[in-house]
PDB file of N, CA and C in Angstrom:
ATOM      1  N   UNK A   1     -20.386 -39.887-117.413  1.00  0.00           N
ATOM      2  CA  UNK A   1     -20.059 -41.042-116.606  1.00  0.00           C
ATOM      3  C   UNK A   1     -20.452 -40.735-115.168  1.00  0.00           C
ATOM      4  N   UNK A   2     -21.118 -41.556-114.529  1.00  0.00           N
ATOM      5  CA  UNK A   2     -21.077 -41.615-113.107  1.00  0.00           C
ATOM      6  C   UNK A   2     -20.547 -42.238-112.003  1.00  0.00           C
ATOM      7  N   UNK A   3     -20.050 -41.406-111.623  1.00  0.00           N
ATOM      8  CA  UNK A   3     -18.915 -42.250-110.696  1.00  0.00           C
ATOM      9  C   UNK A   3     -19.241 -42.407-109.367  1.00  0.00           C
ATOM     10  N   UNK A   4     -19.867 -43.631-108.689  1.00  0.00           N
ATOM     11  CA  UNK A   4     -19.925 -43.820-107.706  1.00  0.00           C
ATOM     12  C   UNK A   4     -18.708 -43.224-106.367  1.00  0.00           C
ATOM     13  N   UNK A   5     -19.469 -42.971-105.182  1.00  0.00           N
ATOM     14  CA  UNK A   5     -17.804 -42.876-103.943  1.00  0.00           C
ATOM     15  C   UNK A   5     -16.677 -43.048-104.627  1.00  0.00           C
ATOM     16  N   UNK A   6     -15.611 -42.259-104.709  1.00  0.00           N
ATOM     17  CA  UNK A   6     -14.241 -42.492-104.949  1.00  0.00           C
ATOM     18  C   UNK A   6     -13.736 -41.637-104.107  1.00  0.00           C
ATOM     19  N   UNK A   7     -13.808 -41.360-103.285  1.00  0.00           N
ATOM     20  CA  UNK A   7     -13.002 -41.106-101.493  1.00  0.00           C
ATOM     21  C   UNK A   7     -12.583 -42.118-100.448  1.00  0.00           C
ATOM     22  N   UNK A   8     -11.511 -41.781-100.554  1.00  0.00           N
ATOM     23  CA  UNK A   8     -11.280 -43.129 -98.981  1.00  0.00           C
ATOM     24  C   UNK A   8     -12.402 -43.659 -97.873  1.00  0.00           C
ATOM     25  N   UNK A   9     -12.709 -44.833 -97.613  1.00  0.00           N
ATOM     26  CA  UNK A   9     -13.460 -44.759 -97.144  1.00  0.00           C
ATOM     27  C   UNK A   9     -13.102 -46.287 -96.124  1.00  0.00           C
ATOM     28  N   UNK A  10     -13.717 -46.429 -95.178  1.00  0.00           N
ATOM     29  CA  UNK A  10     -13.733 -47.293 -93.751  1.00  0.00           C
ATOM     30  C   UNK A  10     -14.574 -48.307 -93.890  1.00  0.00           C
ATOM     31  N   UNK A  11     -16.072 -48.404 -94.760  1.00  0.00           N
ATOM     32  CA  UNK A  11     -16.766 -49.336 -94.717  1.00  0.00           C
ATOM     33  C   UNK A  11     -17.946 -49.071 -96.171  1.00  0.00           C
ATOM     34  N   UNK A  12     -19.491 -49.785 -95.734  1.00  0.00           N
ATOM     35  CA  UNK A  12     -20.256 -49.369 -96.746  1.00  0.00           C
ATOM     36  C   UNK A  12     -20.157 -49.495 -98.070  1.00  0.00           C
ATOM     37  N   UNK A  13     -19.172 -50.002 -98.318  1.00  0.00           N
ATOM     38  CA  UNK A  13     -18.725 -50.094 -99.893  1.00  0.00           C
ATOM     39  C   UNK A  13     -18.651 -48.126-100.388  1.00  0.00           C
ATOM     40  N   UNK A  14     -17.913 -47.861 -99.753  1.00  0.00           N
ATOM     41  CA  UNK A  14     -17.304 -46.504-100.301  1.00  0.00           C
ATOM     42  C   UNK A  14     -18.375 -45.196 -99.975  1.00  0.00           C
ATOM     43  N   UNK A  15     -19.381 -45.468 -98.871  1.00  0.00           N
ATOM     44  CA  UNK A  15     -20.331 -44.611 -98.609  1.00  0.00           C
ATOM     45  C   UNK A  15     -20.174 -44.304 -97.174  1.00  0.00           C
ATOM     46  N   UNK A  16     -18.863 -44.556 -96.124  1.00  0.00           N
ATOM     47  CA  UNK A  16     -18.631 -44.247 -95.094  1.00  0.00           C
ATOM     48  C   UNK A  16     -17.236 -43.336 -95.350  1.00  0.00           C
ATOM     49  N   UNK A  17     -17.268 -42.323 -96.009  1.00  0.00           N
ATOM     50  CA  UNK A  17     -16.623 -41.442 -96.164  1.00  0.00           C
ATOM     51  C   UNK A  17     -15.143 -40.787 -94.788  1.00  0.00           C
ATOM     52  N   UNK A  18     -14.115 -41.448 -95.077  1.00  0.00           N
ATOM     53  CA  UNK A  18     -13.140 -41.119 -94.389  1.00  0.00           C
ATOM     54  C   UNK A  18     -12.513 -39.840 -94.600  1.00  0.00           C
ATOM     55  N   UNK A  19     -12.600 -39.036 -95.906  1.00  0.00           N
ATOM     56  CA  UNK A  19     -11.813 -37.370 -96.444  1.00  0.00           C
ATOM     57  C   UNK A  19     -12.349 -37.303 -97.473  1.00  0.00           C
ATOM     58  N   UNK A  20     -13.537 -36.382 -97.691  1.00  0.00           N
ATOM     59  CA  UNK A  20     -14.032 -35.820 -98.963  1.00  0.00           C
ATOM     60  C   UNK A  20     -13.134 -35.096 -99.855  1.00  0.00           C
ATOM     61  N   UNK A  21     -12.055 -34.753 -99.256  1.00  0.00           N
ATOM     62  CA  UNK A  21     -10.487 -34.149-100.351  1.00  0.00           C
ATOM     63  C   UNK A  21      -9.926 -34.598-101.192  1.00  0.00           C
ATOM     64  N   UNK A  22      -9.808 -36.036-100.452  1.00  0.00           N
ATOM     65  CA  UNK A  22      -9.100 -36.992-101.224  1.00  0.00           C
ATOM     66  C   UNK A  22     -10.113 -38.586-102.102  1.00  0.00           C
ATOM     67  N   UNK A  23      -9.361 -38.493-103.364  1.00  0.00           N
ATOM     68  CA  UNK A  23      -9.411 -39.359-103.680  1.00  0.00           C
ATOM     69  C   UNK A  23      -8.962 -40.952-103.534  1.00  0.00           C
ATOM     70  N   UNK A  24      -9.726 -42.255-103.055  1.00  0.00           N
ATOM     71  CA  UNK A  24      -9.037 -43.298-103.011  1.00  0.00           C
ATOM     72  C   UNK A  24      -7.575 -43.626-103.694  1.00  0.00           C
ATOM     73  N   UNK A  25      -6.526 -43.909-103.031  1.00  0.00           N
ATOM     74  CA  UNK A  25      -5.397 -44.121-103.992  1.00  0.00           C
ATOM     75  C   UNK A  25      -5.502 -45.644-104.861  1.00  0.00           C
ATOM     76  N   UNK A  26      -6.877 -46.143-104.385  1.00  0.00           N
ATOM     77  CA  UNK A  26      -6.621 -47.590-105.273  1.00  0.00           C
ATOM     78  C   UNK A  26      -7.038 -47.478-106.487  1.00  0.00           C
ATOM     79  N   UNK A  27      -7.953 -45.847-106.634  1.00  0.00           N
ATOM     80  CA  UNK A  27      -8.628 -45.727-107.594  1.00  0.00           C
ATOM     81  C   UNK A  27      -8.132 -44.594-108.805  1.00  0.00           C
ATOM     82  N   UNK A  28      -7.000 -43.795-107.901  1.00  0.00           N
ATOM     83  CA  UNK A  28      -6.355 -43.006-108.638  1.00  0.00           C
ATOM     84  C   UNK A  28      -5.972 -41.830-108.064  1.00  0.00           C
ATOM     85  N   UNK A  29      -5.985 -40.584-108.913  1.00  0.00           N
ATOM     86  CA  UNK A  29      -6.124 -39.145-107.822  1.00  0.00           C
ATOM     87  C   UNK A  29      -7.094 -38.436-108.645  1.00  0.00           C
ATOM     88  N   UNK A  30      -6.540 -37.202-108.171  1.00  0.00           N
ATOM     89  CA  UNK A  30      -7.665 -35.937-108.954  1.00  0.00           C
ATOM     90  C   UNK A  30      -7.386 -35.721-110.391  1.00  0.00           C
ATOM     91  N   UNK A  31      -5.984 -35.888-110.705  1.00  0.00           N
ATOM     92  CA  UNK A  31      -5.282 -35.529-112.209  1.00  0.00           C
ATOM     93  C   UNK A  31      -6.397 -36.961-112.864  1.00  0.00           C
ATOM     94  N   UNK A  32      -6.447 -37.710-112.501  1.00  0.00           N
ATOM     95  CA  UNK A  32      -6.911 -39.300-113.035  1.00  0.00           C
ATOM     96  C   UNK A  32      -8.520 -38.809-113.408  1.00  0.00           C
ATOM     97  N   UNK A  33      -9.388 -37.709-112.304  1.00  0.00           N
ATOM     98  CA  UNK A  33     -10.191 -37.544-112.226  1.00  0.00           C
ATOM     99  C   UNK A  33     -10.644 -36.457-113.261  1.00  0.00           C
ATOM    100  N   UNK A  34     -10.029 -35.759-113.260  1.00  0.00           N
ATOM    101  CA  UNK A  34      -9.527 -34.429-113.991  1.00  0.00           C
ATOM    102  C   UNK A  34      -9.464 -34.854-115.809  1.00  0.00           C
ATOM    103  N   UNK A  35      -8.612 -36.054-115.951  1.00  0.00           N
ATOM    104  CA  UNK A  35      -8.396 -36.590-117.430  1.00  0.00           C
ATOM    105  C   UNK A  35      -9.604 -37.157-117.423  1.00  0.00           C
ATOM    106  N   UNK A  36     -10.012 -37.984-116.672  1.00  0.00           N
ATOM    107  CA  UNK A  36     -11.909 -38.646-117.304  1.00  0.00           C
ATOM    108  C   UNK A  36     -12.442 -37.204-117.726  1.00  0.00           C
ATOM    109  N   UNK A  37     -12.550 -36.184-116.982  1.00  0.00           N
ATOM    110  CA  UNK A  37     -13.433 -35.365-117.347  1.00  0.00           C
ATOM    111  C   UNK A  37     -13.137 -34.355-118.573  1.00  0.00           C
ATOM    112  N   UNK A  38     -11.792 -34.550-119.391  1.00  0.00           N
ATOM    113  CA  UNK A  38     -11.329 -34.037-120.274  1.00  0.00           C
ATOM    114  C   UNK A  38     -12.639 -34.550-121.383  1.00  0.00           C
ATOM    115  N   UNK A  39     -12.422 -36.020-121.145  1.00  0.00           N
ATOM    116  CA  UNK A  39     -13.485 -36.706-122.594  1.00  0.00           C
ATOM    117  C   UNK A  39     -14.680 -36.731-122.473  1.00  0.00           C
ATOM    118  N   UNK A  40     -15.047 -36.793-120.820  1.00  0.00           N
ATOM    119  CA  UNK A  40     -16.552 -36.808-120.623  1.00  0.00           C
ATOM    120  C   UNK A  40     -17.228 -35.989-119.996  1.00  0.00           C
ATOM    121  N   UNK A  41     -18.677 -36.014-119.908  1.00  0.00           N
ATOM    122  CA  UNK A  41     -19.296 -35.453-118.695  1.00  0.00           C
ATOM    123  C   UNK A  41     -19.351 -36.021-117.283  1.00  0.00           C
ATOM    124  N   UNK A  42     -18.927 -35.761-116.434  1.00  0.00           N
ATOM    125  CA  UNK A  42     -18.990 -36.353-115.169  1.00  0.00           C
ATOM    126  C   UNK A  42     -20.170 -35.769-114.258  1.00  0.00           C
ATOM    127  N   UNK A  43     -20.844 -36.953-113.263  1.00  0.00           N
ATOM    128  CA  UNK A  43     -21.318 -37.214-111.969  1.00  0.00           C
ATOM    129  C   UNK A  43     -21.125 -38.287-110.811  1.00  0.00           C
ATOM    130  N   UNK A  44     -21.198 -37.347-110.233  1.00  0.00           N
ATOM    131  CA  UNK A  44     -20.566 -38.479-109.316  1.00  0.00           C
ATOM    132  C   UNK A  44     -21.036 -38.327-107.778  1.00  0.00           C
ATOM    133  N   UNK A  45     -21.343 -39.237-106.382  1.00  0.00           N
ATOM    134  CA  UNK A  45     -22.173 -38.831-105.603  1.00  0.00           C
ATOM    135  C   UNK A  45     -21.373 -37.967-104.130  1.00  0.00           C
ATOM    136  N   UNK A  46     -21.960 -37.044-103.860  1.00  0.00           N
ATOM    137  CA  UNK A  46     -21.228 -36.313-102.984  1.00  0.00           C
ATOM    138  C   UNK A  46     -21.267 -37.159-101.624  1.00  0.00           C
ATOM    139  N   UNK A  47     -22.551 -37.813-101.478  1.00  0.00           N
ATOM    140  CA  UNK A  47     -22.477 -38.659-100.072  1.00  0.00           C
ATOM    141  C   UNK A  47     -22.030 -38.238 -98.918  1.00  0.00           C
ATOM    142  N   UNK A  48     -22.883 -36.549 -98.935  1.00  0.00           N
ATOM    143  CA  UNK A  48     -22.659 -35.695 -97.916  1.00  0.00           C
ATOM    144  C   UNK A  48     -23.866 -36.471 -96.472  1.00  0.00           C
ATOM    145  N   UNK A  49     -24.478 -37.322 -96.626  1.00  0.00           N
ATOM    146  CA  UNK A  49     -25.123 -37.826 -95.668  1.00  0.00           C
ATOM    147  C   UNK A  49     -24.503 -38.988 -94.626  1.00  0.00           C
ATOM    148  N   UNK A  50     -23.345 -39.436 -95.105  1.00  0.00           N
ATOM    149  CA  UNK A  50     -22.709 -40.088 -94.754  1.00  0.00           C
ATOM    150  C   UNK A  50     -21.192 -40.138 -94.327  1.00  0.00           C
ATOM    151  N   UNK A  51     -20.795 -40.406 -93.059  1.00  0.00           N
ATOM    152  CA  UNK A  51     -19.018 -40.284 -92.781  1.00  0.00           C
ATOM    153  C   UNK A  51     -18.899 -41.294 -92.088  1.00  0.00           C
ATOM    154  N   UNK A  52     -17.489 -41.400 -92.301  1.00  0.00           N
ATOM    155  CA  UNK A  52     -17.109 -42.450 -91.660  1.00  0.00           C
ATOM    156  C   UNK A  52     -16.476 -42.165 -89.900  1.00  0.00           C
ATOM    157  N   UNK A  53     -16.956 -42.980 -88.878  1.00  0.00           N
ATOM    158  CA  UNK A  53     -16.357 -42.635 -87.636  1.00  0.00           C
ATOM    159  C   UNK A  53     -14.883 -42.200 -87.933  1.00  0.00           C
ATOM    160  N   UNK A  54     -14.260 -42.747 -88.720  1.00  0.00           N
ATOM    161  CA  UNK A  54     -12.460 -42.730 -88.546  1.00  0.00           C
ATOM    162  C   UNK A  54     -12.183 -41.191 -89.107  1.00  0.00           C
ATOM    163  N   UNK A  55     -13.048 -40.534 -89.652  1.00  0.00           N
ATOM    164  CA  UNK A  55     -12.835 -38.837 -90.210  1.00  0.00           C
ATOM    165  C   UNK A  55     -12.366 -38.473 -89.337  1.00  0.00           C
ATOM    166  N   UNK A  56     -11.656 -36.937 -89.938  1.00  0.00           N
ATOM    167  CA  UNK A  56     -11.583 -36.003 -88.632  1.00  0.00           C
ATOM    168  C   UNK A  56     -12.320 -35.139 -88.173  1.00  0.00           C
ATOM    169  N   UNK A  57     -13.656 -35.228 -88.901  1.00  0.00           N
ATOM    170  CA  UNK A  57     -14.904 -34.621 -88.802  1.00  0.00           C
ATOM    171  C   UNK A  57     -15.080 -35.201 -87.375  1.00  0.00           C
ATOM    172  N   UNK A  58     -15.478 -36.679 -87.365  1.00  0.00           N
ATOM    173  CA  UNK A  58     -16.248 -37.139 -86.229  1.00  0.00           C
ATOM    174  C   UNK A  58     -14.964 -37.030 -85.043  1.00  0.00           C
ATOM    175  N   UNK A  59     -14.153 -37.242 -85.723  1.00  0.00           N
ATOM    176  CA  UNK A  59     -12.950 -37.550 -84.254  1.00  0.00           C
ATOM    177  C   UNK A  59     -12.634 -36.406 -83.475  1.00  0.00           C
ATOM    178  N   UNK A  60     -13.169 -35.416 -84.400  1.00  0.00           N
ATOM    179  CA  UNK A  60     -13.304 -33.790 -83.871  1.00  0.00           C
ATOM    180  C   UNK A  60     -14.511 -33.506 -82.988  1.00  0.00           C
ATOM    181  N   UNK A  61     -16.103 -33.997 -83.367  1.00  0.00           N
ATOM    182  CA  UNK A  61     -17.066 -33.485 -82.667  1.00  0.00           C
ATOM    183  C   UNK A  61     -16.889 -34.564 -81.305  1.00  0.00           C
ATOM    184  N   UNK A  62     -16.437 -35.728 -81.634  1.00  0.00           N
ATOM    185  CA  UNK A  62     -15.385 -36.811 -80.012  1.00  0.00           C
ATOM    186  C   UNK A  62     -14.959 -36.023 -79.083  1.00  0.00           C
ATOM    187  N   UNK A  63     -14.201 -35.061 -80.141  1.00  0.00           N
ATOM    188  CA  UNK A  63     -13.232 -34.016 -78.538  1.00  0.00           C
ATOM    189  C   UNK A  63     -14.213 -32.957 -78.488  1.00  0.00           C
ATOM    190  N   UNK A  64     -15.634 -33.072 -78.973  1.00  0.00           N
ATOM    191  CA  UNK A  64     -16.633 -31.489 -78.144  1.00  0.00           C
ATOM    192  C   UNK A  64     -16.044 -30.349 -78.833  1.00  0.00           C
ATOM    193  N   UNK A  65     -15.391 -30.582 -80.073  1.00  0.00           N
ATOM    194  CA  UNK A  65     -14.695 -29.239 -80.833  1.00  0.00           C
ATOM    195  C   UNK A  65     -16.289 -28.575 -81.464  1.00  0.00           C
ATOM    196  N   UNK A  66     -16.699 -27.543 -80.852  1.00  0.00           N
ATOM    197  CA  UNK A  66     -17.961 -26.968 -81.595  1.00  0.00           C
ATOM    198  C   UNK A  66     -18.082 -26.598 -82.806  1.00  0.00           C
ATOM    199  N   UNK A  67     -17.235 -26.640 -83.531  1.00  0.00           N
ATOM    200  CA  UNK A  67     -17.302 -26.282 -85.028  1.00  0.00           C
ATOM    201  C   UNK A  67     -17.601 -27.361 -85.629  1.00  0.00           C
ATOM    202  N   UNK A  68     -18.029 -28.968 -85.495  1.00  0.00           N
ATOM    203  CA  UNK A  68     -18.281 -29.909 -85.703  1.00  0.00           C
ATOM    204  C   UNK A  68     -19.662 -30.391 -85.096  1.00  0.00           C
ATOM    205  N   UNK A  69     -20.232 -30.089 -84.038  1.00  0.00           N
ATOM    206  CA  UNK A  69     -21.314 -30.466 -83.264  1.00  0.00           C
ATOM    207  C   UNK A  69     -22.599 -30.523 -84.386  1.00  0.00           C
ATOM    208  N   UNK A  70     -22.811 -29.479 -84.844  1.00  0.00           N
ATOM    209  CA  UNK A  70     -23.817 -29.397 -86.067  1.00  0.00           C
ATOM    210  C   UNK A  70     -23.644 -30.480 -87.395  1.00  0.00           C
ATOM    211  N   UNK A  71     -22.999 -31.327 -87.223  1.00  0.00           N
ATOM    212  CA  UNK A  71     -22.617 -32.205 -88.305  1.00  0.00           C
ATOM    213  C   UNK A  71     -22.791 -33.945 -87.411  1.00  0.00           C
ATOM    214  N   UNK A  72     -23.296 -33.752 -86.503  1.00  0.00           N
ATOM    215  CA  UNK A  72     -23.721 -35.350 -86.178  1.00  0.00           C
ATOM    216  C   UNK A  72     -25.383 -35.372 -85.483  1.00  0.00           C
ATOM    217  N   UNK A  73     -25.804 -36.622 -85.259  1.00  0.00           N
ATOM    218  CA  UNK A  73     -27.024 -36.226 -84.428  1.00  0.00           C
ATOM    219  C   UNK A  73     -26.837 -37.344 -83.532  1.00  0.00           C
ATOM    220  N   UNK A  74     -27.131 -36.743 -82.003  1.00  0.00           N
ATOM    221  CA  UNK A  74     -27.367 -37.528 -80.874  1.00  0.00           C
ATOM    222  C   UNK A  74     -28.680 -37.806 -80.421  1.00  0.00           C
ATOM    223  N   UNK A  75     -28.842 -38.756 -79.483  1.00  0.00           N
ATOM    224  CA  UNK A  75     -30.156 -38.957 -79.477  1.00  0.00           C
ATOM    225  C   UNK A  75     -30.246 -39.729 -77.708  1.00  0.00           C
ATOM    226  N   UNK A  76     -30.576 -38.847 -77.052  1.00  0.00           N
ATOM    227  CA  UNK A  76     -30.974 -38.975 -75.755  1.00  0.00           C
ATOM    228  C   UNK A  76     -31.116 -40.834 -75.582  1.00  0.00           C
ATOM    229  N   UNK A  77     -30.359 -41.439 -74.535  1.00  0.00           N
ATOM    230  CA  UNK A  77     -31.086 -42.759 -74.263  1.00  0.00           C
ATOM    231  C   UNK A  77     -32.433 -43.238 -74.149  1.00  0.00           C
ATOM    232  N   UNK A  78     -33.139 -42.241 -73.540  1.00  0.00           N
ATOM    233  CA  UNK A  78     -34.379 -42.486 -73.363  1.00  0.00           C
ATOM    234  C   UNK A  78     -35.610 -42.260 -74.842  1.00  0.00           C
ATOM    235  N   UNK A  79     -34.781 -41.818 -75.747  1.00  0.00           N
ATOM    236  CA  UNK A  79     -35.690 -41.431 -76.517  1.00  0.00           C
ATOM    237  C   UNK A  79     -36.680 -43.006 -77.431  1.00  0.00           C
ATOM    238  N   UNK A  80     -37.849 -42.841 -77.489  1.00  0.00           N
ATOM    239  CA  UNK A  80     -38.515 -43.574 -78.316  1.00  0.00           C
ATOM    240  C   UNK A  80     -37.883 -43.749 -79.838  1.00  0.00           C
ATOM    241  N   UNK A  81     -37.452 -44.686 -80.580  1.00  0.00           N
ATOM    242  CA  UNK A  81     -37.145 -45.165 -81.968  1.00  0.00           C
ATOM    243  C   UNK A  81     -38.136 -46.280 -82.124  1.00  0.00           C
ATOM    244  N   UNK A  82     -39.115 -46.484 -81.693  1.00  0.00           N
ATOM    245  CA  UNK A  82     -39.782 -47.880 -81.932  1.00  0.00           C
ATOM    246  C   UNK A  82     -40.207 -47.550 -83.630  1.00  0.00           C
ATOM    247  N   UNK A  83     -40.250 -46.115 -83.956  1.00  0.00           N
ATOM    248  CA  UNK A  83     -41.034 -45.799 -84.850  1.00  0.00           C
ATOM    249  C   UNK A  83     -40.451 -45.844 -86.316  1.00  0.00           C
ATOM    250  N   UNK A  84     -38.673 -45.933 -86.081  1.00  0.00           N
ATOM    251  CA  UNK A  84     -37.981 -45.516 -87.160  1.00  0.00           C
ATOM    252  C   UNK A  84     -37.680 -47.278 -87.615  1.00  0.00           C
ATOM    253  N   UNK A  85     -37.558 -46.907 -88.665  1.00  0.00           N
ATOM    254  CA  UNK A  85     -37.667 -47.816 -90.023  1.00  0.00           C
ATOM    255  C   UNK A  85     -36.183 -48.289 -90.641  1.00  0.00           C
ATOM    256  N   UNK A  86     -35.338 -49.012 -90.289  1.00  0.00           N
ATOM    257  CA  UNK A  86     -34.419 -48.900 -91.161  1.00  0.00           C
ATOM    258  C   UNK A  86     -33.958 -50.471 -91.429  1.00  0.00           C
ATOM    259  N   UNK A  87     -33.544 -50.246 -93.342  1.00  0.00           N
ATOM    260  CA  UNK A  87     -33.549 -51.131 -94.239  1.00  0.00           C
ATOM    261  C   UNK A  87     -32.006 -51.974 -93.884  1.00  0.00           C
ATOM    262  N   UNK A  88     -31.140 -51.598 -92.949  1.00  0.00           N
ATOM    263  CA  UNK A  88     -30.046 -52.553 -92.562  1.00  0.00           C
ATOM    264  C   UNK A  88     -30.123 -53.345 -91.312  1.00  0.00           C
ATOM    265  N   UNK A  89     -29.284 -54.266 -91.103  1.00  0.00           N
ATOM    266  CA  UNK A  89     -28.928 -54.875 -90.060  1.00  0.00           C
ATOM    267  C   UNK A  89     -28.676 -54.832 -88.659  1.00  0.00           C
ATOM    268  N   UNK A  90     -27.739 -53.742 -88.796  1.00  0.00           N
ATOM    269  CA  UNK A  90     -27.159 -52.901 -87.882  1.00  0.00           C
ATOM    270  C   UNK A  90     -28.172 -52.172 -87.127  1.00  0.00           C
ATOM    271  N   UNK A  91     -27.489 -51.832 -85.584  1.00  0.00           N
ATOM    272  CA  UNK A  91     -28.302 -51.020 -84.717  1.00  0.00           C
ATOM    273  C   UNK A  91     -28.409 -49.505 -85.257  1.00  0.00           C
ATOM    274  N   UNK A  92     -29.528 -49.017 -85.009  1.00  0.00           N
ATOM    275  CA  UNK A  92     -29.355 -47.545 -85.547  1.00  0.00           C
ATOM    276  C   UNK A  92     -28.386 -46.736 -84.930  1.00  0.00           C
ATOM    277  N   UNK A  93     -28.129 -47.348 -83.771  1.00  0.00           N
ATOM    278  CA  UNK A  93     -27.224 -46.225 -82.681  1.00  0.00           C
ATOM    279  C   UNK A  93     -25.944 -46.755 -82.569  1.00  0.00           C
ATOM    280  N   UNK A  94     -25.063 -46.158 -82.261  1.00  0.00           N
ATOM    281  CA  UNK A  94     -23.847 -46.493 -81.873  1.00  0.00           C
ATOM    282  C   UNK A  94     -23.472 -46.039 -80.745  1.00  0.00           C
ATOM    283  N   UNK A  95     -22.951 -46.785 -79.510  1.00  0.00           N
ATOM    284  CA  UNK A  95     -22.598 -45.757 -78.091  1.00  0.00           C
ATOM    285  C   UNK A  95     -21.099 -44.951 -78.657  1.00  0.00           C
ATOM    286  N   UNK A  96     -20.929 -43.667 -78.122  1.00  0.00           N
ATOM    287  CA  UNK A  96     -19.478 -43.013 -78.661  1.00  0.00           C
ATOM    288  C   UNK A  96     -19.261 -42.310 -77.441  1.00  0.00           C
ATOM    289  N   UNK A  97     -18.361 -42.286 -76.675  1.00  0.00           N
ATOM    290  CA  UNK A  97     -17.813 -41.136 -75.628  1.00  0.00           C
ATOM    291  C   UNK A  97     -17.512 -39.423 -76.093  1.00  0.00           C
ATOM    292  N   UNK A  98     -18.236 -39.120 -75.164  1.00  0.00           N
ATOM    293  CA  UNK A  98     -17.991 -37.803 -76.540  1.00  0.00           C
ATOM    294  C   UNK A  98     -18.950 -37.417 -74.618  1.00  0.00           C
ATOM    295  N   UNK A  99     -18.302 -35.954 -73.887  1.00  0.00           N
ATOM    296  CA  UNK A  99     -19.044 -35.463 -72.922  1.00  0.00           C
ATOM    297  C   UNK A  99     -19.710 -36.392 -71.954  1.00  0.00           C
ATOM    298  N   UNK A 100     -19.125 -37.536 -71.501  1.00  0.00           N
ATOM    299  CA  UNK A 100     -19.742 -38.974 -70.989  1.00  0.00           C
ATOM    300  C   UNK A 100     -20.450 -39.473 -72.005  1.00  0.00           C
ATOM    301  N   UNK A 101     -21.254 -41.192 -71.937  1.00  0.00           N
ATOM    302  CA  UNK A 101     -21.748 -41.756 -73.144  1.00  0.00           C
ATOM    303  C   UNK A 101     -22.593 -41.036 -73.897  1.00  0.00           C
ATOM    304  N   UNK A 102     -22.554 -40.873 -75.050  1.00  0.00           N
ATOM    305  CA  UNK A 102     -23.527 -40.662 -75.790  1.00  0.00           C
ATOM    306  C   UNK A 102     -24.185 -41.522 -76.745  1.00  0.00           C
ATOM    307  N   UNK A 103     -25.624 -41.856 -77.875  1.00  0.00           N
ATOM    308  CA  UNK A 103     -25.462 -42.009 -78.444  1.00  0.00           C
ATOM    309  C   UNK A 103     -25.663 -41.894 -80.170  1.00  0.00           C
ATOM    310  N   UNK A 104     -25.149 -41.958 -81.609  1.00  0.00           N
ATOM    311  CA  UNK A 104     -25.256 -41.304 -82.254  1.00  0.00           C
ATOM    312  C   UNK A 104     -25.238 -42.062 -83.482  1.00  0.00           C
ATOM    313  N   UNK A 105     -26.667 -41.460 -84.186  1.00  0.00           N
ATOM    314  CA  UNK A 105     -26.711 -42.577 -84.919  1.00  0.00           C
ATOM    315  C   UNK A 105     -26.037 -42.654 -86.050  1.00  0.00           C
ATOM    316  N   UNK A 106     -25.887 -44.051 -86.455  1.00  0.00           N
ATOM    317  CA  UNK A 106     -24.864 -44.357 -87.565  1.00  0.00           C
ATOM    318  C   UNK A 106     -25.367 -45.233 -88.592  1.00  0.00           C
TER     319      UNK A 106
END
């Protein structure tokens, strides 16, 4: 079985990852997760490319905690994007305070 996102999550339809620990409670827990995998084979997507601002990942690299810095990417105001390509709506960037404005894409 493949199990799409089943982590709490903020947006994206379950691909803006709020705690990779936890399981959604609308969807169950780990024991819930644990018994599927008694009968079956499981996959399911790690959606390590994706978090949600509301983590404590991001709310951590916010306060300049360096053990987090390596886990987002900023991108100078001035920098050229004319070139990048992307299949949503949304701006690629988001402004975030983090060391005066920054911004980082989302």
């Amino acid at each position: 079985i493949h199990i799409l996102p089943f982590y709490p999550y903020s947006s994206d339809d379950g691909f803006s990852v709020i705690d990779y620990k936890k399981v959604n409670p609308a969807l169950g827990d780990w024991k819930d997760i644990e018994d599927i995998g008694q009968k079956f084979n499981l996959m399911f997507d790690l959606v390590a490319n994706h978090i949600s601002s509301e983590s404590i990942w991001f709310k951590e690299y916010l306060k300049s905690n360096p053990k987090y810095d390596d886990y987002f990417i900023s991108v100078d105001k001035d920098t050229d994007l004319s070139s990048v390509t992307r299949a949503r709506t949304h701006p690629l960037l988001t402004k975030f305070k983090r060391k005066g404005e920054n911004n980082s894409i989302t």
